[in-house]
C-alpha atoms as a PDB file:
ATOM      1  CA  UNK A   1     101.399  78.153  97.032  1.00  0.00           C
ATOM      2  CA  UNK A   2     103.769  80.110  99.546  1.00  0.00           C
ATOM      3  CA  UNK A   3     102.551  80.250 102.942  1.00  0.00           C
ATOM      4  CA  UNK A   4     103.052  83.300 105.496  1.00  0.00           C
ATOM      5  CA  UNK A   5     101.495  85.629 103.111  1.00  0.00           C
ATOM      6  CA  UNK A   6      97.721  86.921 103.450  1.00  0.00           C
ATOM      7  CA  UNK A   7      94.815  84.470 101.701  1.00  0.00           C
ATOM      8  CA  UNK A   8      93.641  85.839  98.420  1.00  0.00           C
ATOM      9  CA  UNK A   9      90.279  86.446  98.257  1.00  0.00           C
ATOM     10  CA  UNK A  10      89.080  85.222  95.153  1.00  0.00           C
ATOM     11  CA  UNK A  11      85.847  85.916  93.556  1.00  0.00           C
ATOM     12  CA  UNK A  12      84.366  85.163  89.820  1.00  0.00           C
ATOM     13  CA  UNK A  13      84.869  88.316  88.835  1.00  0.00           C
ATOM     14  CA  UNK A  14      89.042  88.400  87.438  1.00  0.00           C
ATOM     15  CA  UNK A  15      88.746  92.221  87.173  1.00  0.00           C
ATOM     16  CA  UNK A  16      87.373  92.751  90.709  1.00  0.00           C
ATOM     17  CA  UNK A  17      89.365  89.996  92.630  1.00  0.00           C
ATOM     18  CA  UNK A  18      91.865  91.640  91.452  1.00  0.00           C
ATOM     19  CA  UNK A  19      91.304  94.562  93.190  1.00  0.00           C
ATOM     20  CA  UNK A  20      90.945  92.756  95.836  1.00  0.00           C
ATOM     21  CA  UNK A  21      94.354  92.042  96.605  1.00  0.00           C
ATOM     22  CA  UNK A  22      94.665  94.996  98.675  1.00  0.00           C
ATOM     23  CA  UNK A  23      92.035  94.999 101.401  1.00  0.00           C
ATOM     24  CA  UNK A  24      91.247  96.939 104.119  1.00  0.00           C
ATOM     25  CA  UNK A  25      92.011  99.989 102.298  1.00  0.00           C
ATOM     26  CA  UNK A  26      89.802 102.105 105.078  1.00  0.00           C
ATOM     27  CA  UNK A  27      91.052 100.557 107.994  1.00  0.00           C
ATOM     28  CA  UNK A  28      94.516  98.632 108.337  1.00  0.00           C
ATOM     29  CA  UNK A  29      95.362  97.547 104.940  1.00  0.00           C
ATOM     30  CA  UNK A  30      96.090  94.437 103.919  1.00  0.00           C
ATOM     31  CA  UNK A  31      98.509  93.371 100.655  1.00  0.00           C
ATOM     32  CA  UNK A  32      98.144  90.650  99.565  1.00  0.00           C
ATOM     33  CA  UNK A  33     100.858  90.799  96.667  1.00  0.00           C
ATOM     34  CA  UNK A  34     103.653  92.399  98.714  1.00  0.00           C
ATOM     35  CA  UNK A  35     106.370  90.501  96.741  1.00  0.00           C
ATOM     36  CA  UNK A  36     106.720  89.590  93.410  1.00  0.00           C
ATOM     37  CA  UNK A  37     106.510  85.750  93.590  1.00  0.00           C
ATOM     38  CA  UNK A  38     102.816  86.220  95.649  1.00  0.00           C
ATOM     39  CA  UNK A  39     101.343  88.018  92.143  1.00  0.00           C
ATOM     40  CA  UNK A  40     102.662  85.105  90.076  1.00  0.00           C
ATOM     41  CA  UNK A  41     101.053  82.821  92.620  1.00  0.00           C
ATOM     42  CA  UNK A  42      97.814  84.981  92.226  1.00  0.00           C
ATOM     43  CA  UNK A  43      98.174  85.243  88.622  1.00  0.00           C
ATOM     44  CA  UNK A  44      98.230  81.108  88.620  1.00  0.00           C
ATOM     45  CA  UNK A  45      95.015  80.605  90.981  1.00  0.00           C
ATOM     46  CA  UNK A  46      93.238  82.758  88.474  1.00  0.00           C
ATOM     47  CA  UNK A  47      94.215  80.832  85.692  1.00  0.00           C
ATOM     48  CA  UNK A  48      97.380  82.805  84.126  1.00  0.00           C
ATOM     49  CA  UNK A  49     100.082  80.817  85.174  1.00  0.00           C
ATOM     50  CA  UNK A  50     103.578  82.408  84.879  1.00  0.00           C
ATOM     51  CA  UNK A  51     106.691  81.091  85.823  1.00  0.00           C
ATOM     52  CA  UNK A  52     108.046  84.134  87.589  1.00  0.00           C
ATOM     53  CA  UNK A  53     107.535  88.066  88.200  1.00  0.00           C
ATOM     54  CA  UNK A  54     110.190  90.760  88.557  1.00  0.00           C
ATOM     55  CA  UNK A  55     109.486  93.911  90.726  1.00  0.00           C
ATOM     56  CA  UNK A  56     108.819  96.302  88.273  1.00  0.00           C
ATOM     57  CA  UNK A  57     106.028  94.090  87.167  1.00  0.00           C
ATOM     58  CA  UNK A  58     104.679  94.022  90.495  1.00  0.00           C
ATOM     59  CA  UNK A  59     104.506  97.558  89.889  1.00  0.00           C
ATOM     60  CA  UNK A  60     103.308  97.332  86.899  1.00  0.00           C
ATOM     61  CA  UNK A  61     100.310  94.606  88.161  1.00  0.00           C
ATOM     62  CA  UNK A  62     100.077  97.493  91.538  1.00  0.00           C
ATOM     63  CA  UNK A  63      98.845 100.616  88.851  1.00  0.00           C
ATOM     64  CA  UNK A  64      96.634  98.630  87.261  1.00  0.00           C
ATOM     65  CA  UNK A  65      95.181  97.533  90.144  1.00  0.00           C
ATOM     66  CA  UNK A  66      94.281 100.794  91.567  1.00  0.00           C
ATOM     67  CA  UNK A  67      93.076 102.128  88.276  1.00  0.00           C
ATOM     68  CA  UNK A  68      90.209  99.252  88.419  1.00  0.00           C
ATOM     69  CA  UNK A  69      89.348 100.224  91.529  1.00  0.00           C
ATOM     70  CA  UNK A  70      89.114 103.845  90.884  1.00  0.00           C
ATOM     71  CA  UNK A  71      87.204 103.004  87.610  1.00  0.00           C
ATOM     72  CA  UNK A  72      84.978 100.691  89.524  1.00  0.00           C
ATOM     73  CA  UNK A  73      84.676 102.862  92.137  1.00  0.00           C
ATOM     74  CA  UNK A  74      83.278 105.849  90.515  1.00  0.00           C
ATOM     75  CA  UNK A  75      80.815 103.063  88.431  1.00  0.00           C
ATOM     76  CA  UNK A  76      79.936 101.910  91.297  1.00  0.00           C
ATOM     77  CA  UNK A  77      78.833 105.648  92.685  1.00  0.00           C
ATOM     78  CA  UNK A  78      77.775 106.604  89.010  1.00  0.00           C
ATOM     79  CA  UNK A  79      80.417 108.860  88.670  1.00  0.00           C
ATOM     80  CA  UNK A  80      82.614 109.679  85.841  1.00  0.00           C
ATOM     81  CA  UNK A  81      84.944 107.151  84.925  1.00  0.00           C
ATOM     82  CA  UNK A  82      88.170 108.874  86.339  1.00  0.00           C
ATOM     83  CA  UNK A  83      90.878 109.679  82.983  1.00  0.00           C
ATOM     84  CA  UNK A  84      93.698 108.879  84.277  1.00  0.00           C
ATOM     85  CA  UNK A  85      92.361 105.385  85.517  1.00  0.00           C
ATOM     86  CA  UNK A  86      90.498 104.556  81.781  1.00  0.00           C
ATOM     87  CA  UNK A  87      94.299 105.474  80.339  1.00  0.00           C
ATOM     88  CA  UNK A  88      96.129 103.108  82.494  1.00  0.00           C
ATOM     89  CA  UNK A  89      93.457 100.483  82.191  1.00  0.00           C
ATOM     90  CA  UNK A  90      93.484 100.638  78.131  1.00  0.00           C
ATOM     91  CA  UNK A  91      97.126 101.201  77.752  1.00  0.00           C
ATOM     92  CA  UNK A  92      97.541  97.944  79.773  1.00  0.00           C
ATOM     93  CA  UNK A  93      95.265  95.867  77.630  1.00  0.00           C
ATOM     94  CA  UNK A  94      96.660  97.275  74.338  1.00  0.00           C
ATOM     95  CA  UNK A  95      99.994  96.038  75.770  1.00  0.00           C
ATOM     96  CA  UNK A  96      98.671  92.573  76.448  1.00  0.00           C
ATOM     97  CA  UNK A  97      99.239  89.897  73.670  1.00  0.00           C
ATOM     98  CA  UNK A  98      97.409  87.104  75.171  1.00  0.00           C
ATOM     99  CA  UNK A  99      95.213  84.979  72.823  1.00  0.00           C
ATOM    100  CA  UNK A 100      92.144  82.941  73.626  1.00  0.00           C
ATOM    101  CA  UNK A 101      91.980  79.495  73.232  1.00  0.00           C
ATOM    102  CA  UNK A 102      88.991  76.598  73.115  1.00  0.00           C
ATOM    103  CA  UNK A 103      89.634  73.753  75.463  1.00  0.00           C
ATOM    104  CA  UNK A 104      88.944  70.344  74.598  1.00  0.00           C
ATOM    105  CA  UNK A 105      86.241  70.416  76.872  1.00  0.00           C
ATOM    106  CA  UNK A 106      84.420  73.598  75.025  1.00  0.00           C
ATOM    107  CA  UNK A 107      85.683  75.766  77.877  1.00  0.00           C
ATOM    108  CA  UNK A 108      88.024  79.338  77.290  1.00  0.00           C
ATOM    109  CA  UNK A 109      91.748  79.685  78.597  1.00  0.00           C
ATOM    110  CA  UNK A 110      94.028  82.234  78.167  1.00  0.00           C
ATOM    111  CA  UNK A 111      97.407  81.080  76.262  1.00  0.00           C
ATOM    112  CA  UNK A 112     100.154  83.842  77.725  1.00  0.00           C
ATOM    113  CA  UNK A 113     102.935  84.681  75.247  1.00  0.00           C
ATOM    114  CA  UNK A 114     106.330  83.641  76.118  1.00  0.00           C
ATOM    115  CA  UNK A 115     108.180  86.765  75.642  1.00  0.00           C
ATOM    116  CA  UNK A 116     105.864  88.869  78.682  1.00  0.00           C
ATOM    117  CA  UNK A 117     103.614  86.578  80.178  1.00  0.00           C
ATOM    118  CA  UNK A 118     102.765  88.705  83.297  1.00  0.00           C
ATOM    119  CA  UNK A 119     102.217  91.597  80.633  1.00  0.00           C
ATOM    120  CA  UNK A 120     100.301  89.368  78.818  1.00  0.00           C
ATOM    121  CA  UNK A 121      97.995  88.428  82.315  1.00  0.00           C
ATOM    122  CA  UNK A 122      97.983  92.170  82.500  1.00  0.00           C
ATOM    123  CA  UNK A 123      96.209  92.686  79.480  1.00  0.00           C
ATOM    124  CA  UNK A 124      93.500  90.205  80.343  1.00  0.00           C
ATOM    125  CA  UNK A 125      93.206  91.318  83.532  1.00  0.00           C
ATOM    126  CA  UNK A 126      92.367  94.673  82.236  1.00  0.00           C
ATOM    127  CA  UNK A 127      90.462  93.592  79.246  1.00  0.00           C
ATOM    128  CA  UNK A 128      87.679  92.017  81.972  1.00  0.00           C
ATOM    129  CA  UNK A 129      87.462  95.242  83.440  1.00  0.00           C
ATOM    130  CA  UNK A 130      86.971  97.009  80.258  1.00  0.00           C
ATOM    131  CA  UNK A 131      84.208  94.370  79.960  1.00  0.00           C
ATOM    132  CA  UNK A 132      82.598  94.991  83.392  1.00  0.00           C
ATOM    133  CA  UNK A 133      83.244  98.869  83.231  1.00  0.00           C
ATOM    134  CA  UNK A 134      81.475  99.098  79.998  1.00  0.00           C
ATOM    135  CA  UNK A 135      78.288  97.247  81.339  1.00  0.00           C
ATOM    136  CA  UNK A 136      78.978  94.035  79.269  1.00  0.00           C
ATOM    137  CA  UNK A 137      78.033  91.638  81.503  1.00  0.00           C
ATOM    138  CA  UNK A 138      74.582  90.846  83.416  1.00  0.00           C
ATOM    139  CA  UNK A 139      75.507  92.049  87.253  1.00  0.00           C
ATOM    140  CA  UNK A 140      76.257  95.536  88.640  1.00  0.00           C
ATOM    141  CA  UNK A 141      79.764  97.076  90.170  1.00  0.00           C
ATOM    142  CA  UNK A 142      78.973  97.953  93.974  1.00  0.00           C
ATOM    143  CA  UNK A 143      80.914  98.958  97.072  1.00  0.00           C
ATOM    144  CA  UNK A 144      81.115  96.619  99.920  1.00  0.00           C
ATOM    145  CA  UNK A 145      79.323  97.936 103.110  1.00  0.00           C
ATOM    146  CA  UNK A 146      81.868  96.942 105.288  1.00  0.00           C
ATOM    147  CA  UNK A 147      83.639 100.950 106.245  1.00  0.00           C
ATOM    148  CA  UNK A 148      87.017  99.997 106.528  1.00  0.00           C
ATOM    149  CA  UNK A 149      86.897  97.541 103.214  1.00  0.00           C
ATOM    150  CA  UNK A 150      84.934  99.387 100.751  1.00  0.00           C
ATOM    151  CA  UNK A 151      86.211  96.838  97.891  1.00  0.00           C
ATOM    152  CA  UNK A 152      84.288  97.182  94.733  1.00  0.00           C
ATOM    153  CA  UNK A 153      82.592  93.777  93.910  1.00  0.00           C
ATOM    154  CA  UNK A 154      80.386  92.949  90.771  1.00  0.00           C
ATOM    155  CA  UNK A 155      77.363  91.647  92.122  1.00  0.00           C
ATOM    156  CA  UNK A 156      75.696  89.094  90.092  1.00  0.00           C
ATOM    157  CA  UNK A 157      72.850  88.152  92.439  1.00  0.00           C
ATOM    158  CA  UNK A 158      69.093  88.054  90.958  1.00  0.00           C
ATOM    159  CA  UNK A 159      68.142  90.885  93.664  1.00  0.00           C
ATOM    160  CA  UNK A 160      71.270  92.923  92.732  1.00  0.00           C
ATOM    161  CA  UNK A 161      71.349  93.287  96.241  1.00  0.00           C
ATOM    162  CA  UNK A 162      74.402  92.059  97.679  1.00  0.00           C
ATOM    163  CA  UNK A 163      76.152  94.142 100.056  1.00  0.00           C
ATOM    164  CA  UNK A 164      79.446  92.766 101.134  1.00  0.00           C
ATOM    165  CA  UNK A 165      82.712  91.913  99.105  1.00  0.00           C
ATOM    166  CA  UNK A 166      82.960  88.596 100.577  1.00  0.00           C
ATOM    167  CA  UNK A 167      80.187  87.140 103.010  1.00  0.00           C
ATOM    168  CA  UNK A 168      83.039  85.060 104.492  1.00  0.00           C
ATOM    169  CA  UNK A 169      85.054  87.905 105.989  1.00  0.00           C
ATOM    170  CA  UNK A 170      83.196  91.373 105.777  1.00  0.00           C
ATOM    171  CA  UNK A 171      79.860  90.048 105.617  1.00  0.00           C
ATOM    172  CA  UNK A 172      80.759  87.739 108.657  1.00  0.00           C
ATOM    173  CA  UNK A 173      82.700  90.674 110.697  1.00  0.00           C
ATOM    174  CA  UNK A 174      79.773  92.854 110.171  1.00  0.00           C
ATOM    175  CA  UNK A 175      77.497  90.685 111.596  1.00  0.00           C
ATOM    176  CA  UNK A 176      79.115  89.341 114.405  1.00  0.00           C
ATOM    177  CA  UNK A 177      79.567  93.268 115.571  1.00  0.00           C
ATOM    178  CA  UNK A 178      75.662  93.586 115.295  1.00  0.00           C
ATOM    179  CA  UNK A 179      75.513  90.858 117.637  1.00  0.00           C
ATOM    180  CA  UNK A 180      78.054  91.833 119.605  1.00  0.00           C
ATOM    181  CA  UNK A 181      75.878  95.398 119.688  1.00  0.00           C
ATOM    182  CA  UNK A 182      72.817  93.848 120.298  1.00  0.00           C
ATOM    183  CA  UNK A 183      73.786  91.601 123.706  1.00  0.00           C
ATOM    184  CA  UNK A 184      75.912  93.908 124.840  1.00  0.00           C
ATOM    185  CA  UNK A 185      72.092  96.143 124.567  1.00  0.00           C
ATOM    186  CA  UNK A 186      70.359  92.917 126.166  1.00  0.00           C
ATOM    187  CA  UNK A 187      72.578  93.224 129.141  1.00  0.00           C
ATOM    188  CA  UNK A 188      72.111  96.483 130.009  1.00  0.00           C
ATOM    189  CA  UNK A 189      68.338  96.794 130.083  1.00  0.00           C
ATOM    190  CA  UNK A 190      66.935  99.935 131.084  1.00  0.00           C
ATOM    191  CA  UNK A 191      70.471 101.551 130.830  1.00  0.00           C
ATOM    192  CA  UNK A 192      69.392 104.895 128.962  1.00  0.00           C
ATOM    193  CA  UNK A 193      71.257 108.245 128.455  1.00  0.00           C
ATOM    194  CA  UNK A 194      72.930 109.904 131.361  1.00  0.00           C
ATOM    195  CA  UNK A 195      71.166 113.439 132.319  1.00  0.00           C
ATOM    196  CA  UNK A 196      72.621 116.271 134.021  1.00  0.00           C
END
């Protein structure tokens, strides 16, 4: 892995992580795929190695990205699945030609053609979504609380409660500025509201 770029936030969700590799989208934004070689290195933590990546597959990888997110978004808010989002995200998995394989071990890979592997990743990539988007799997799509983030997670917790992309950066940030709130509150006792 290539250092000086952003940590990818990865999740067990490959649709959402995904998305997830532009954060911050409310507030300062982070990408965390800003060059070619980063989305091959994402593509081989997620388990769909490729060798390399050209620029207009970045693109490529960028449109899909945002057309999960919009699609999860509007889940997420029970809104219509946006058109031109459910277009990008089906033409992209028709595209893919990746093939599922058993592992010795009883487990499921993803064998990438040789021809367009990082079309191929593309197409699985976007065949999860069309999995989570069509309510395939036991969890719910939700927004993370956190205002500037606003990522769209699947939540698979038994409450179906979970309220933060990633407890380890927005969950954390969010409560360290209620506690930052709170004995900044302690200090002043007694302060109240100015009057006239």
């Amino acid at each position: 892995m290539r250092s000086g770029f952003p940590d990818f936030r990865l999740g067990t969700v490959l649709a959402t992580s995904f998305t997830g590799t532009l954060s911050e989208r409310f507030g300062d934004p982070v990408e965390r795929i800003p060059v070619p070689h980063r989305l091959a290195d994402w593509l081989t933590v997620s388990g769909l190695a490729v060798d390399s990546c050209t620029p207009a597959q970045l693109d490529l990888a960028r449109a899909l990205r945002e057309a999960i997110h919009d699609a999860a978004t509007a889940a997420a808010l029970g809104d219509p699945l946006p058109a031109p989002a459910v277009r990008a995200i089906n033409d992209r998995s028709a595209r893919g030609g990746a093939v599922a394989v058993l592992t010795p071990g009883g487990g499921r890979r993803w064998r990438l053609g040789a021809t367009s592997p990082v079309e191929d990743a593309l197409g699985v990539i976007a065949e999860d979504a069309i999995g989570v988007l069509a309510g395939e799997r036991d969890g719910r799509l939700a927004l993370c609380a956190a205002p500037t983030c606003r990522a769209a997670f699947f939540d698979t917790s038994r409450s179906r409660t979970r309220r933060w992309c990633d407890m380890n950066t927005c969950g954390n940030r969010q409560k360290k500025a209620r506690f930052t709130a709170a004995r900044r509150g302690d200090r002043h006792p007694g302060a109240g509201p100015v009057t006239g």
